[in-house]
PDB file of N, CA and C in Angstrom:
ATOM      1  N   UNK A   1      -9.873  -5.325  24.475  1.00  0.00           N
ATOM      2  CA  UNK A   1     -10.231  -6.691  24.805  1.00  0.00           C
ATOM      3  C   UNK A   1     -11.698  -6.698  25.239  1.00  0.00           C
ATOM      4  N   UNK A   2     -12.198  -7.512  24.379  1.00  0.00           N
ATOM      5  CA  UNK A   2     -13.511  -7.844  25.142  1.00  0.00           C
ATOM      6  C   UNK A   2     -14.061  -7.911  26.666  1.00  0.00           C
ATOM      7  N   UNK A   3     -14.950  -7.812  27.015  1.00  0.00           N
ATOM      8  CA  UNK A   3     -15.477  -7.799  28.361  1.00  0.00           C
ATOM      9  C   UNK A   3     -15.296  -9.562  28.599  1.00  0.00           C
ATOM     10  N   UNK A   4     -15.836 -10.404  28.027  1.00  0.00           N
ATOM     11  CA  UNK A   4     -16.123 -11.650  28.148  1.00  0.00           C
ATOM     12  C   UNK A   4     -14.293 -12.410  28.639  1.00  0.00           C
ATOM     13  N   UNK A   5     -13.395 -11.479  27.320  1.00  0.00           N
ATOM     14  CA  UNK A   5     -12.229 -11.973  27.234  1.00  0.00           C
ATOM     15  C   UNK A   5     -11.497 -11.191  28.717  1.00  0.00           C
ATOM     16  N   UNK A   6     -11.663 -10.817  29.162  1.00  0.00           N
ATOM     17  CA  UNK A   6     -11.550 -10.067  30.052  1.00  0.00           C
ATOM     18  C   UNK A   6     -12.007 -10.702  31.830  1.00  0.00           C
ATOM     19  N   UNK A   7     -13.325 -11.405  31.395  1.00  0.00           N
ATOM     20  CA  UNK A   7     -13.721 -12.072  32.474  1.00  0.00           C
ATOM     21  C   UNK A   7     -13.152 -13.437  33.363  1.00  0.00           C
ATOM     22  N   UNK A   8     -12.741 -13.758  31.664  1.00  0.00           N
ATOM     23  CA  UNK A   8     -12.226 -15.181  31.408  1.00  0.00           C
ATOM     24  C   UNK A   8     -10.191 -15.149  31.626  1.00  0.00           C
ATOM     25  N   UNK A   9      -9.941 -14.173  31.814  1.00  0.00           N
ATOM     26  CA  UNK A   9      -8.429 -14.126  31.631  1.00  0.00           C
ATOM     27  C   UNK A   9      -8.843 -13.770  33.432  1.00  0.00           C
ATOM     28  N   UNK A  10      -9.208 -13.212  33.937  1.00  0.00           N
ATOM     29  CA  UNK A  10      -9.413 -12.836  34.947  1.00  0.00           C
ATOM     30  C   UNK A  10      -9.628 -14.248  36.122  1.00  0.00           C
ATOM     31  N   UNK A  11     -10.841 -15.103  35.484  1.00  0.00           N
ATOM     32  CA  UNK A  11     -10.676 -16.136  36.393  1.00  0.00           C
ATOM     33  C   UNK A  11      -9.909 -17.576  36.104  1.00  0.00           C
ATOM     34  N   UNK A  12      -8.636 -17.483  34.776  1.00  0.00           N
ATOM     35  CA  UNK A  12      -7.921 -17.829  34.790  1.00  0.00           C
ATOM     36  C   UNK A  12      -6.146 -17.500  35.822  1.00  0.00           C
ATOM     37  N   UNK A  13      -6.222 -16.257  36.117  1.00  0.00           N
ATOM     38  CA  UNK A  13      -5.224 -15.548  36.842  1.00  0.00           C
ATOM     39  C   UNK A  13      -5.768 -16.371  38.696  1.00  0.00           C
ATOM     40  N   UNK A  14      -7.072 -15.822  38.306  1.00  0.00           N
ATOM     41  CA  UNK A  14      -7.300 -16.414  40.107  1.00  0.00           C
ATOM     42  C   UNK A  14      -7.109 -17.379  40.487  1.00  0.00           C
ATOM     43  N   UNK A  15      -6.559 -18.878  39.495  1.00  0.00           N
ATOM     44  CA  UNK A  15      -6.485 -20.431  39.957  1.00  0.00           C
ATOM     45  C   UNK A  15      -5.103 -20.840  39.663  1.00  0.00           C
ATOM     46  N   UNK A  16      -4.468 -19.758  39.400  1.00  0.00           N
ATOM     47  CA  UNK A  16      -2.830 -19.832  39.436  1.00  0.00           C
ATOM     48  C   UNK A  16      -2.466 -19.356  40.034  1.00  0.00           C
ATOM     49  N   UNK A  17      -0.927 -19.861  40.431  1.00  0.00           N
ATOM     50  CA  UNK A  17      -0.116 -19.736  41.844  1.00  0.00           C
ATOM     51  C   UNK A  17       0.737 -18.334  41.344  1.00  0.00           C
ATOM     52  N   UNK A  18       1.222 -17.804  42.301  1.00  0.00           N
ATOM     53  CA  UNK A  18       2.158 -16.612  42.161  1.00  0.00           C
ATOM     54  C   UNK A  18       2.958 -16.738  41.181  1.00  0.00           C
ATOM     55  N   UNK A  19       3.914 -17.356  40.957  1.00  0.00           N
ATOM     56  CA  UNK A  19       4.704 -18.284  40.248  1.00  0.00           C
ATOM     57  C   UNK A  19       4.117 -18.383  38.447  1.00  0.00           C
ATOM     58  N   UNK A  20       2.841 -19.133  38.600  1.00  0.00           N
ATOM     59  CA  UNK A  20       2.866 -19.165  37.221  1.00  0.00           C
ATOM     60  C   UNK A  20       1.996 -17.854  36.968  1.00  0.00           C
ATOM     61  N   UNK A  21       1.580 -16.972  37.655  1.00  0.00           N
ATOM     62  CA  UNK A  21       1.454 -15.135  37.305  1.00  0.00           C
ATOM     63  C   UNK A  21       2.297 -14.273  36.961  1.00  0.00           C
ATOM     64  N   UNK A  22       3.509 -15.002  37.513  1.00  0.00           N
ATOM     65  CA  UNK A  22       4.570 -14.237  37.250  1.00  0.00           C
ATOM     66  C   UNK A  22       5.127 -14.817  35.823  1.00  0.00           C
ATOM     67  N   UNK A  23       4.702 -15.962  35.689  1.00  0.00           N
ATOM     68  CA  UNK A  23       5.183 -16.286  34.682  1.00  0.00           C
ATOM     69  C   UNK A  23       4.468 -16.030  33.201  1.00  0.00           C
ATOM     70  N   UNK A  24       2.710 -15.776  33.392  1.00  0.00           N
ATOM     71  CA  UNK A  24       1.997 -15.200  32.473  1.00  0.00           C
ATOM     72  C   UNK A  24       2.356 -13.821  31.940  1.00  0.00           C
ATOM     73  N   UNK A  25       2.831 -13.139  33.156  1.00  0.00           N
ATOM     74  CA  UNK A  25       3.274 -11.705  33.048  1.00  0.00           C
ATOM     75  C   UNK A  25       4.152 -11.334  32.194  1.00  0.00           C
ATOM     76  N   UNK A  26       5.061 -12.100  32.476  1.00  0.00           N
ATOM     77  CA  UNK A  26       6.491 -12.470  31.914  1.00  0.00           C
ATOM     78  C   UNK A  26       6.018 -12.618  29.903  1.00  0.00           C
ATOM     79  N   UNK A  27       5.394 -13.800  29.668  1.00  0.00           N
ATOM     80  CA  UNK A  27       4.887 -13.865  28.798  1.00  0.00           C
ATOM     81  C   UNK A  27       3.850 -12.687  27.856  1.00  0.00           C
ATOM     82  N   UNK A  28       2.881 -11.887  28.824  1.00  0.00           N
ATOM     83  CA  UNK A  28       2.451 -11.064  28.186  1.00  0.00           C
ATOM     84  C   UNK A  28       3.284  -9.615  27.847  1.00  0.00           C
ATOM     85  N   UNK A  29       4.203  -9.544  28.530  1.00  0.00           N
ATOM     86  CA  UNK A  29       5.500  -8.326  28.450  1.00  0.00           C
ATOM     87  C   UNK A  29       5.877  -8.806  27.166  1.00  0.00           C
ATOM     88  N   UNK A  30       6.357  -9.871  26.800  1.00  0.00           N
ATOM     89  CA  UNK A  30       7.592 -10.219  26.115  1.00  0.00           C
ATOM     90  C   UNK A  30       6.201 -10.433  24.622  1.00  0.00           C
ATOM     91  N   UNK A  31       5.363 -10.512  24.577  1.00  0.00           N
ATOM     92  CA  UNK A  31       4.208 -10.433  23.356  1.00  0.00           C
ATOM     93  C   UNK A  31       4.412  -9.155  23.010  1.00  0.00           C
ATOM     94  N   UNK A  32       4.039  -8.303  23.764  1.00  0.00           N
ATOM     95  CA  UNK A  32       4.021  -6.821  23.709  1.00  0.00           C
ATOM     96  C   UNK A  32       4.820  -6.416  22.538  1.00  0.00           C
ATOM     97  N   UNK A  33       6.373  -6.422  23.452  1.00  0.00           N
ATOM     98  CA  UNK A  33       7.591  -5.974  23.837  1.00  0.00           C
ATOM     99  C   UNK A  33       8.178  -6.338  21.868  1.00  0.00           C
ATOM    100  N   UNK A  34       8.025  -7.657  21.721  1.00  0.00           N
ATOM    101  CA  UNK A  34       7.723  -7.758  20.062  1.00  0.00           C
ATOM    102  C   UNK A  34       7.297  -7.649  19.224  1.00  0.00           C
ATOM    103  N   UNK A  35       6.241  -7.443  19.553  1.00  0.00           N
ATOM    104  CA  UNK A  35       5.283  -6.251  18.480  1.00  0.00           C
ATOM    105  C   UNK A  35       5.859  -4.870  18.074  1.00  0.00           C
ATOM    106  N   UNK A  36       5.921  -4.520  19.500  1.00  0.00           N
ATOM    107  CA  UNK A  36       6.093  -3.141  18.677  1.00  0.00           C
ATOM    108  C   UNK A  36       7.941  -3.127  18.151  1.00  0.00           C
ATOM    109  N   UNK A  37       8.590  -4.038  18.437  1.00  0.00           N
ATOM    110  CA  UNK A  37      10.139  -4.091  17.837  1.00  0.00           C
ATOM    111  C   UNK A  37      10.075  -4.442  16.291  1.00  0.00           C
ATOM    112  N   UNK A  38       9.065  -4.970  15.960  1.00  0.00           N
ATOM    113  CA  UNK A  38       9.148  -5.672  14.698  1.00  0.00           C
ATOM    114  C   UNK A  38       9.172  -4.662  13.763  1.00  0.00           C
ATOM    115  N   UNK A  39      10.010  -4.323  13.197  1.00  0.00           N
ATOM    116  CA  UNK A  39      10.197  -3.173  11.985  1.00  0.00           C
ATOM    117  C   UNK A  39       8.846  -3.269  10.859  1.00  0.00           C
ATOM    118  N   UNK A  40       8.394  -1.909  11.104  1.00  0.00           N
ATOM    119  CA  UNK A  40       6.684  -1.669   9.932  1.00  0.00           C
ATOM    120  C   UNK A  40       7.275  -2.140   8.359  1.00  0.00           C
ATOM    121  N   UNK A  41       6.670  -2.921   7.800  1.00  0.00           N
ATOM    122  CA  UNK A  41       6.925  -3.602   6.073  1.00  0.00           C
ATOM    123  C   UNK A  41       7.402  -1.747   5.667  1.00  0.00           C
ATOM    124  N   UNK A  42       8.301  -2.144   4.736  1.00  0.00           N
ATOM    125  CA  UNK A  42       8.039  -0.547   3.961  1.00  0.00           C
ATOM    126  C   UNK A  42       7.535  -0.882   2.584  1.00  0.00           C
ATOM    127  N   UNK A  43       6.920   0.030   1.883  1.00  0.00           N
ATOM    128  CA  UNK A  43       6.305  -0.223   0.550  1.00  0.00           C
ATOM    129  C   UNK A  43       7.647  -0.076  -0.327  1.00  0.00           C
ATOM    130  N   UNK A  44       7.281  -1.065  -1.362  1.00  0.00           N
ATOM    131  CA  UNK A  44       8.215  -1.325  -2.348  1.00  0.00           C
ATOM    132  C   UNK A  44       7.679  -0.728  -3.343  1.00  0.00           C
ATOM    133  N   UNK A  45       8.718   0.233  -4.028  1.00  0.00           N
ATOM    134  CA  UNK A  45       8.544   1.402  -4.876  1.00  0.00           C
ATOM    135  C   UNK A  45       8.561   0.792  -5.919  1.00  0.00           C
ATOM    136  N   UNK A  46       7.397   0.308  -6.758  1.00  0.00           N
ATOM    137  CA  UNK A  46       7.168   0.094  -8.283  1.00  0.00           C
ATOM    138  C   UNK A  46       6.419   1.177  -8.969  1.00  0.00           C
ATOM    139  N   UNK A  47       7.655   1.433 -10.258  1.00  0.00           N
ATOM    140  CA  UNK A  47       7.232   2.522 -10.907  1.00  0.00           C
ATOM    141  C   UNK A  47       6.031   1.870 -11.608  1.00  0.00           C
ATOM    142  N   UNK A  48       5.204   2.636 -12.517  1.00  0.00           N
ATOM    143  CA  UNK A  48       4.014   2.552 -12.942  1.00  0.00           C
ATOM    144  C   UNK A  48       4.561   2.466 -14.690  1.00  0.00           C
ATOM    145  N   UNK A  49       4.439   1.536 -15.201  1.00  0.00           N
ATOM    146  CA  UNK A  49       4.830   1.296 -16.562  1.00  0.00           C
ATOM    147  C   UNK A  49       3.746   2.167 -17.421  1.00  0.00           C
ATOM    148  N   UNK A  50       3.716   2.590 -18.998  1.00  0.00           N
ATOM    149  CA  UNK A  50       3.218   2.903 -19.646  1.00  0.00           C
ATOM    150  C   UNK A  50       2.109   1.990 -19.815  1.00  0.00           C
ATOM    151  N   UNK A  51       0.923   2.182 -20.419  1.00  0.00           N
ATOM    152  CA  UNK A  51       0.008   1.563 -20.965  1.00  0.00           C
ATOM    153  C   UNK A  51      -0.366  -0.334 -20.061  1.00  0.00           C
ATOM    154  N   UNK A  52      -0.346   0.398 -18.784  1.00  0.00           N
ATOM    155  CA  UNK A  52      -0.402  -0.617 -17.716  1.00  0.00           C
ATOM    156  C   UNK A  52      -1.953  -1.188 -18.138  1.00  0.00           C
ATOM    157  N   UNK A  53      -2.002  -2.431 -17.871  1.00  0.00           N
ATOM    158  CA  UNK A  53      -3.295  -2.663 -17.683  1.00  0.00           C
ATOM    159  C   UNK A  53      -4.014  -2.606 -16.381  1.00  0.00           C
ATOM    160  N   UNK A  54      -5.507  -2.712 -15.768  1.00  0.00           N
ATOM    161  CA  UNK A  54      -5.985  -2.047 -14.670  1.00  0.00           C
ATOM    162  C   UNK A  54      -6.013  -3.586 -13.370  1.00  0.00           C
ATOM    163  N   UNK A  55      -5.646  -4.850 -14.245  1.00  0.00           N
ATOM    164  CA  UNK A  55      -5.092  -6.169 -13.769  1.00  0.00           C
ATOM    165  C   UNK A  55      -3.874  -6.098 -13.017  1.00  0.00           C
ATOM    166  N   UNK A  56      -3.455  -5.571 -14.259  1.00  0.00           N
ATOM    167  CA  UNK A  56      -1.646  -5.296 -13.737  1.00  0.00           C
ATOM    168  C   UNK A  56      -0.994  -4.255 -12.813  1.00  0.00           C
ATOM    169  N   UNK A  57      -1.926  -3.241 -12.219  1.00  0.00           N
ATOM    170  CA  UNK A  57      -2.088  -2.075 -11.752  1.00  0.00           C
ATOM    171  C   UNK A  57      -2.433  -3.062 -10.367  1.00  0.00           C
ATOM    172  N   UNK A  58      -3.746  -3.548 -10.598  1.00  0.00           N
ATOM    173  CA  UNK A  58      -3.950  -4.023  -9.108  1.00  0.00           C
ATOM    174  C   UNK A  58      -2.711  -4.858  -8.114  1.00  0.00           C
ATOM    175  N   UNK A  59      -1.864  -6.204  -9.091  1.00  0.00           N
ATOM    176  CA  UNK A  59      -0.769  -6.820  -8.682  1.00  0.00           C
ATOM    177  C   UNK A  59       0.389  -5.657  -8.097  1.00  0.00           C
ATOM    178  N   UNK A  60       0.844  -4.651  -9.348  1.00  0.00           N
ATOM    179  CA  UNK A  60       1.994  -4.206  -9.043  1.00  0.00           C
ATOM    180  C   UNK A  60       1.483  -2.996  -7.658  1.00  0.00           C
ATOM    181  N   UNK A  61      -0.099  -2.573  -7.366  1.00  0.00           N
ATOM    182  CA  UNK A  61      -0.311  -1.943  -5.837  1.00  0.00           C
ATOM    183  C   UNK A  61      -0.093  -3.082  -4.851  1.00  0.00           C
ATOM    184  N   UNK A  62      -0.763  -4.555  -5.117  1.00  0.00           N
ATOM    185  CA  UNK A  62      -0.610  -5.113  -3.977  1.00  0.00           C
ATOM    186  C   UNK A  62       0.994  -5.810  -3.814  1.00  0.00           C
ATOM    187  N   UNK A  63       1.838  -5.694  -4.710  1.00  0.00           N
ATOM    188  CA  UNK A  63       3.515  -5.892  -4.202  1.00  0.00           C
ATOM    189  C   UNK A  63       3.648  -4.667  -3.488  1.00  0.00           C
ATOM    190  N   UNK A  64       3.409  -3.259  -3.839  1.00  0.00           N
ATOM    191  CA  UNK A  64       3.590  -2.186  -3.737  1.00  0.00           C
ATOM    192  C   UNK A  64       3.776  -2.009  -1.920  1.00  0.00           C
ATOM    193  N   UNK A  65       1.979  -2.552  -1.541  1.00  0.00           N
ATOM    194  CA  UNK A  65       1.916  -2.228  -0.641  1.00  0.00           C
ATOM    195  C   UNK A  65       1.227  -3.592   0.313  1.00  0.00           C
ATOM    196  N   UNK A  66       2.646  -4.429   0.827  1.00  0.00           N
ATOM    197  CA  UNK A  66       2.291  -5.932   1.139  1.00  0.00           C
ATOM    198  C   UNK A  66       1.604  -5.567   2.445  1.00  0.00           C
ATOM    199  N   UNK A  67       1.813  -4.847   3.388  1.00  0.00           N
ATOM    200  CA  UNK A  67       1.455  -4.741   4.578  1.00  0.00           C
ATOM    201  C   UNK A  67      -0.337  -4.361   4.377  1.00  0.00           C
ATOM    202  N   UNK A  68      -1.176  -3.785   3.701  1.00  0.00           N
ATOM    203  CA  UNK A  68      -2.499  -4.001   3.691  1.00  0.00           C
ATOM    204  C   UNK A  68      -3.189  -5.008   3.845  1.00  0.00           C
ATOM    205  N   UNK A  69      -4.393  -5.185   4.497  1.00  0.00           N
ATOM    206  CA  UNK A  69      -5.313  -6.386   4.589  1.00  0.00           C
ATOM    207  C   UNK A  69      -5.768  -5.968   2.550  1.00  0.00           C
ATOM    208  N   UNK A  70      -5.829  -7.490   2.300  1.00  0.00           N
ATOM    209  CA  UNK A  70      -6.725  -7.252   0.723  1.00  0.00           C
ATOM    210  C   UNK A  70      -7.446  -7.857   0.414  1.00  0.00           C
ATOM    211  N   UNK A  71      -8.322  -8.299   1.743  1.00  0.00           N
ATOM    212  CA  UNK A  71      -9.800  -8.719   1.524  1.00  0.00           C
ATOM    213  C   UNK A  71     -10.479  -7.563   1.413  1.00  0.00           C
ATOM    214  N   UNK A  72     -10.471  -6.623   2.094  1.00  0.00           N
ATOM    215  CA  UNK A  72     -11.047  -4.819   2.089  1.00  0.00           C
ATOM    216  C   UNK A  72     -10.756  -4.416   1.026  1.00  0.00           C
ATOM    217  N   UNK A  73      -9.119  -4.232   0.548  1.00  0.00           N
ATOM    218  CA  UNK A  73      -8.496  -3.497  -0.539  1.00  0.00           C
ATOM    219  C   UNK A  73      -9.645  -4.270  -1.684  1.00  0.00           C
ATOM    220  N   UNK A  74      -9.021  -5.540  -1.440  1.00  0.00           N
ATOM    221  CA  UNK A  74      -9.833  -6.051  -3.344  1.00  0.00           C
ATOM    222  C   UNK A  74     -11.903  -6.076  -3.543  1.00  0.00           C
ATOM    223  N   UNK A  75     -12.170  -5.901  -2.238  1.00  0.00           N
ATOM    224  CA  UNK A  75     -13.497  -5.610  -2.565  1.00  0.00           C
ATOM    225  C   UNK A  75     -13.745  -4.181  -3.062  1.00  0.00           C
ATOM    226  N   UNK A  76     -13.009  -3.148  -2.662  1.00  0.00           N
ATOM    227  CA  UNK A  76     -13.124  -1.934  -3.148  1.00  0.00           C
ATOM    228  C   UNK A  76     -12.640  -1.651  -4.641  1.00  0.00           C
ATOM    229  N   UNK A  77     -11.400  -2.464  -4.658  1.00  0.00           N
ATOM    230  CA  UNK A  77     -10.907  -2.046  -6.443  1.00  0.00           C
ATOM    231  C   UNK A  77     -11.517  -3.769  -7.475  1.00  0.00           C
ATOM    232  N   UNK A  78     -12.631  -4.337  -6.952  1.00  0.00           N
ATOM    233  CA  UNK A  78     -13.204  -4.869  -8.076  1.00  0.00           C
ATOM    234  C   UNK A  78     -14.466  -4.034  -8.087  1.00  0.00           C
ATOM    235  N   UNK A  79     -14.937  -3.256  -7.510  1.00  0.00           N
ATOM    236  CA  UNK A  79     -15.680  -2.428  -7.607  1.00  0.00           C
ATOM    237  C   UNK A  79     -15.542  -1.123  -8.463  1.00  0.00           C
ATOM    238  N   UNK A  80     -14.344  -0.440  -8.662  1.00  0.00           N
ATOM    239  CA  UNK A  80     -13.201  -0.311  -9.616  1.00  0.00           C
ATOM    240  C   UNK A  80     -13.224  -1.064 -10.946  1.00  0.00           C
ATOM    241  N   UNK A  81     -12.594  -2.143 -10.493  1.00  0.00           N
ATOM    242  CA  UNK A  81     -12.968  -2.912 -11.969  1.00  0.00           C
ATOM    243  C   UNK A  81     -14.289  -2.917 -12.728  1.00  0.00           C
ATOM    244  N   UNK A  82     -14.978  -3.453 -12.134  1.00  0.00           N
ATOM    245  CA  UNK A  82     -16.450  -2.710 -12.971  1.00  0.00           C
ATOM    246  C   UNK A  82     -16.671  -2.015 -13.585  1.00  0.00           C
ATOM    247  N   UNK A  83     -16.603  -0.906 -12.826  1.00  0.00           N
ATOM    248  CA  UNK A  83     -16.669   0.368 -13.323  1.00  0.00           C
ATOM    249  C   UNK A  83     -15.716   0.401 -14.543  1.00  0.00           C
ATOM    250  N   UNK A  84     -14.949  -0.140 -14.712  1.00  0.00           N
ATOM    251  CA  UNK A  84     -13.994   0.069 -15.883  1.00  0.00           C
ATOM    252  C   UNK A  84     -14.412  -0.942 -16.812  1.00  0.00           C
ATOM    253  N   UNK A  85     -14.789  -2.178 -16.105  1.00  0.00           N
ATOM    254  CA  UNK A  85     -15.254  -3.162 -18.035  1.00  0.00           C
ATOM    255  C   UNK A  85     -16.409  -3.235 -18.106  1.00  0.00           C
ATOM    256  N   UNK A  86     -17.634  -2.443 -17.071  1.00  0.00           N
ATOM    257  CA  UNK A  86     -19.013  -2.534 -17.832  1.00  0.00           C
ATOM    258  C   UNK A  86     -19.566  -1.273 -18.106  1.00  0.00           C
ATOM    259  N   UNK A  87     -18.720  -0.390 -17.191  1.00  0.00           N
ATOM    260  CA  UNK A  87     -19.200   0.983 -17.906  1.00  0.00           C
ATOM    261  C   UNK A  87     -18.146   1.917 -18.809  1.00  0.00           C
ATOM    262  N   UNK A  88     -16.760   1.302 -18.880  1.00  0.00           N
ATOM    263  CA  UNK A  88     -15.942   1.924 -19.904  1.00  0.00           C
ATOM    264  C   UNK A  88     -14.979   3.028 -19.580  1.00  0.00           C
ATOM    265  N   UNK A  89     -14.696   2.787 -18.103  1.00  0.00           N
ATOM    266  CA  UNK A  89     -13.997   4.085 -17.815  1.00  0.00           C
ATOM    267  C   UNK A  89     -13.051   3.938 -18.162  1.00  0.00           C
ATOM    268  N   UNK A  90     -11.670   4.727 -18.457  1.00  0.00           N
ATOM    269  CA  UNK A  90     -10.571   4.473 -18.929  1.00  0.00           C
ATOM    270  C   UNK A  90      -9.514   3.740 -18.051  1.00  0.00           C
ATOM    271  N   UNK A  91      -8.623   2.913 -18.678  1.00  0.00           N
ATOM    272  CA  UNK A  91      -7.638   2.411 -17.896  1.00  0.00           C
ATOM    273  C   UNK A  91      -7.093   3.371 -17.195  1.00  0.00           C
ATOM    274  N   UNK A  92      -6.650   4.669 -17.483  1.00  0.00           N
ATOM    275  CA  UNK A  92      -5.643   5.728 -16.976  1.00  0.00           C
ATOM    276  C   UNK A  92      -6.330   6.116 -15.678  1.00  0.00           C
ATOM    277  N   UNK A  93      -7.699   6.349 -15.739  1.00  0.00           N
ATOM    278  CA  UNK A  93      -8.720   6.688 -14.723  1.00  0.00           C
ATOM    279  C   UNK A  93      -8.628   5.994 -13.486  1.00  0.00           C
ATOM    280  N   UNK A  94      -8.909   4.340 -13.881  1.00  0.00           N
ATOM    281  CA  UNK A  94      -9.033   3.044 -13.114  1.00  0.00           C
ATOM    282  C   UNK A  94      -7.990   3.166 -12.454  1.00  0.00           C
ATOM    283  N   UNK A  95      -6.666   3.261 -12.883  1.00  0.00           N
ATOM    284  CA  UNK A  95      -5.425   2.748 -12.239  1.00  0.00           C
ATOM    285  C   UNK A  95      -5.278   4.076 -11.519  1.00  0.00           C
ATOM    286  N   UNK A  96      -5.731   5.532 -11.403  1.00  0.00           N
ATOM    287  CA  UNK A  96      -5.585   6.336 -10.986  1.00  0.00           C
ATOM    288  C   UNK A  96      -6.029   6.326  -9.629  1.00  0.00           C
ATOM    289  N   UNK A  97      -7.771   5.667  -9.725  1.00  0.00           N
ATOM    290  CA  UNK A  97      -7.982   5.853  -8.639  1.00  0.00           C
ATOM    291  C   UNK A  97      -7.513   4.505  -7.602  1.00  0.00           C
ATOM    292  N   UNK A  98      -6.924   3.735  -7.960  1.00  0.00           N
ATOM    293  CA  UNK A  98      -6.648   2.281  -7.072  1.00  0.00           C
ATOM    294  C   UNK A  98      -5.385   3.055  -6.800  1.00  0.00           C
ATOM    295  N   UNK A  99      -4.445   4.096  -7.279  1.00  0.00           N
ATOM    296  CA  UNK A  99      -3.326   4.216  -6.774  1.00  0.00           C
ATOM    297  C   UNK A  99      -3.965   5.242  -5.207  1.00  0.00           C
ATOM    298  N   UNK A 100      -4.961   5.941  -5.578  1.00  0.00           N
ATOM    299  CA  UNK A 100      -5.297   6.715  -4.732  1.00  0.00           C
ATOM    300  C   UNK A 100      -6.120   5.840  -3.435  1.00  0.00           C
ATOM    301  N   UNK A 101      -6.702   4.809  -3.935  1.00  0.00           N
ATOM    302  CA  UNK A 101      -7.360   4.141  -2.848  1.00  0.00           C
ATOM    303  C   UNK A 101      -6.205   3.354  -2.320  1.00  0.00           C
ATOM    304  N   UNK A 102      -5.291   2.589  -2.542  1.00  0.00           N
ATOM    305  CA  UNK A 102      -3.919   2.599  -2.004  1.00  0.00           C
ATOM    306  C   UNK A 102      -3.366   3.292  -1.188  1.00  0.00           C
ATOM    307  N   UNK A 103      -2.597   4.334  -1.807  1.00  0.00           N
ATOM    308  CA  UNK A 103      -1.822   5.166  -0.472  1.00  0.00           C
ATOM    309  C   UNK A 103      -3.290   5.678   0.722  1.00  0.00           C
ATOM    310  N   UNK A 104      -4.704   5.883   0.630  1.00  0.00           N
ATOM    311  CA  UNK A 104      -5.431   6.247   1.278  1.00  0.00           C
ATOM    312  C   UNK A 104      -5.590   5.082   2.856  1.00  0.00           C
ATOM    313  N   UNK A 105      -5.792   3.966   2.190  1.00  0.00           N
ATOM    314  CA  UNK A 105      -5.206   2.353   3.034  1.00  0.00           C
ATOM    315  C   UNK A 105      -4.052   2.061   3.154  1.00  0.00           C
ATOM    316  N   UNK A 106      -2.734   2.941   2.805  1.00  0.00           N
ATOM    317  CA  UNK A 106      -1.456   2.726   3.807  1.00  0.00           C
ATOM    318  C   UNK A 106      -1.420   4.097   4.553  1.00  0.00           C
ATOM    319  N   UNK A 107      -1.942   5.468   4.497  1.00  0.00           N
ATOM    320  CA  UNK A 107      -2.242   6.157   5.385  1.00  0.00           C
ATOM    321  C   UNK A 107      -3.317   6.386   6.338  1.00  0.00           C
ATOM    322  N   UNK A 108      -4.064   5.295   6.268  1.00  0.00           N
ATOM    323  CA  UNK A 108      -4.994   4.370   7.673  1.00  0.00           C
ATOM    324  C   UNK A 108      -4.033   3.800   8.190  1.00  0.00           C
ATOM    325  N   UNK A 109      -3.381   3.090   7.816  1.00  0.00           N
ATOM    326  CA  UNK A 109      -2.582   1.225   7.829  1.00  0.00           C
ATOM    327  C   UNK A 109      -1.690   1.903   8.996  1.00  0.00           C
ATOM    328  N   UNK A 110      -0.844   3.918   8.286  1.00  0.00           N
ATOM    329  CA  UNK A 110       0.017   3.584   9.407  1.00  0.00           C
ATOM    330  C   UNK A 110      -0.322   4.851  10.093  1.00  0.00           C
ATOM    331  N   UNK A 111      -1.225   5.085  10.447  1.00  0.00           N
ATOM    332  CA  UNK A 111      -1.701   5.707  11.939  1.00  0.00           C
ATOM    333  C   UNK A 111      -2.269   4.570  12.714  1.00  0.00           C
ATOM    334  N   UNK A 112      -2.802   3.731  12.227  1.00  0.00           N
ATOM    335  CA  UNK A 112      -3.380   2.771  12.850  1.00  0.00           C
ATOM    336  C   UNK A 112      -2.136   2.028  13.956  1.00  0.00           C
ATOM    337  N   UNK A 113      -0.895   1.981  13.369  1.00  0.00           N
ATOM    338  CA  UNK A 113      -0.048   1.372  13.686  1.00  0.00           C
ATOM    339  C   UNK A 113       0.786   2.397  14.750  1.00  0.00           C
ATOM    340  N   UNK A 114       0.727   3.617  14.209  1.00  0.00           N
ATOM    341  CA  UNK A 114       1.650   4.474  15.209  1.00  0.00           C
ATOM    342  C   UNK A 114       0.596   4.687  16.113  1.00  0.00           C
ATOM    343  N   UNK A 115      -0.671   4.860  16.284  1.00  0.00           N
ATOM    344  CA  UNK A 115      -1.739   4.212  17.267  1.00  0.00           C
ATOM    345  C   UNK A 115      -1.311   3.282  18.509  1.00  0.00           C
ATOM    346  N   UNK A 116      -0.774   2.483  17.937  1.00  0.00           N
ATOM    347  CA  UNK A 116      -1.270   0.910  18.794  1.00  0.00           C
ATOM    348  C   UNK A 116      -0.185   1.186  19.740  1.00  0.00           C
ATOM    349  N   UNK A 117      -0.184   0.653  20.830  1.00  0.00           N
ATOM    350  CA  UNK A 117       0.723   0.429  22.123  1.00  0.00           C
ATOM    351  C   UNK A 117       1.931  -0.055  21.587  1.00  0.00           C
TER     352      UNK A 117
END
């Protein structure tokens, strides 16, 4: 938490009564307390069809793996894409490495997560 956010939660606590502290408390336990209960997405196992295209590769990673942010993911694999329709790399290549930049961003995704409080 920020310092600022920090300052500000702070001299919000000081102009409340016991009562409604106890009752913020109450509230920030029970935020917690559901987070970490909420069962982690599991990736949905789609096999990789023959003669996939590197379009169709990107959809069937992001069903694959719903729990990723894919504003990050898709700036990295249209960068990927490029590389594949202006300089010619092969589809087999392309889809190789988005599978690899994939599991690389669900093995961030879940340390990040077995991380967190």
């Amino acid at each position: 938490m920020a310092n600022t956010d920090q300052h500000e939660l702070r001299a919000v606590i000081d102009v409340l009564t016991d009562a409604e502290v106890a009752s913020l408390l109450d509230f920030a336990r029970y935020l917690r307390d559901r987070r970490s209960a909420a069962p982690a997405p599991e990736i949905v196992n789609i096999p990789r069809p023959e003669h996939e295209s590197v379009i169709n590769a990107i959809r069937r990673l992001t069903e694959t793996y719903p729990m990723l942010n894919r504003d990050t993911l898709f700036n990295e694999a249209s960068g990927l894409m490029a590389r594949h329709m202006l300089h010619g790399e092969s589809s087999e290549d392309t889809i190789d490495q988005l599978e690899a930049l994939f599991k690389s961003r669900y093995a961030t995704w879940q340390a990040e997560v077995a991380a967190s409080p």
